[in-house]
C-alpha atoms as a PDB file:
ATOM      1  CA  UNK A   1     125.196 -86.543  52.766  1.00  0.00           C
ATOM      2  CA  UNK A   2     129.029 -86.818  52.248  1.00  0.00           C
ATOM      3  CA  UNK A   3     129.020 -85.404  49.042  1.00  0.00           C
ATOM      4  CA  UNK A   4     126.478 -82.462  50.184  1.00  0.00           C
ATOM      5  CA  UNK A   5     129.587 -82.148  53.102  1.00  0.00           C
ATOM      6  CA  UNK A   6     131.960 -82.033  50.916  1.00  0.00           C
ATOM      7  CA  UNK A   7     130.572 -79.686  48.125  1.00  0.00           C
ATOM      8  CA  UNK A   8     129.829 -76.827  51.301  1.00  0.00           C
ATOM      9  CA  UNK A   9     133.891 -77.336  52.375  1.00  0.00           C
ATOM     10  CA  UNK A  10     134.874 -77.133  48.697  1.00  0.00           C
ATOM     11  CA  UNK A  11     132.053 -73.901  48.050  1.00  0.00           C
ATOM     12  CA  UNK A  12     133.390 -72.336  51.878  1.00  0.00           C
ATOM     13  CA  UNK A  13     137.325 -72.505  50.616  1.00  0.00           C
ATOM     14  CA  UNK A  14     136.408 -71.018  47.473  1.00  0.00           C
ATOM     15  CA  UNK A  15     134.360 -68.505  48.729  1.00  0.00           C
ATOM     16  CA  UNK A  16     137.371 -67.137  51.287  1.00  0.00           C
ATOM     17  CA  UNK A  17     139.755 -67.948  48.738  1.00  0.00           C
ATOM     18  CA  UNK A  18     137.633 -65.278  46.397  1.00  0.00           C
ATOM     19  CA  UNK A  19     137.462 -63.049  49.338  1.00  0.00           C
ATOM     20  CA  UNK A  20     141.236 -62.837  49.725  1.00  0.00           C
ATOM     21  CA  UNK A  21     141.699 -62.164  46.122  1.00  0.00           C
ATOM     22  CA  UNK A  22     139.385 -59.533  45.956  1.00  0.00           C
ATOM     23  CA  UNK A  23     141.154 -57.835  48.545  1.00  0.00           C
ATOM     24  CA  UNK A  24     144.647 -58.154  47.351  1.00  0.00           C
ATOM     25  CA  UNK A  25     143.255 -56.820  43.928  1.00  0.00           C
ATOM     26  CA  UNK A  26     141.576 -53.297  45.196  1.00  0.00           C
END
């Protein structure tokens, strides 16, 4: 279960970090 925790934080971060990048780009 920790890894399953840990790979949905990692997947989450990424996600908003991609967010935030596709914003600053357009």
């Amino acid at each position: 279960m920790r890894h399953f925790l840990l790979i949905l934080a990692v997947a989450a971060l990424v996600g908003c970090g991609g967010g935030k990048k596709n914003l600053v780009e357009k």
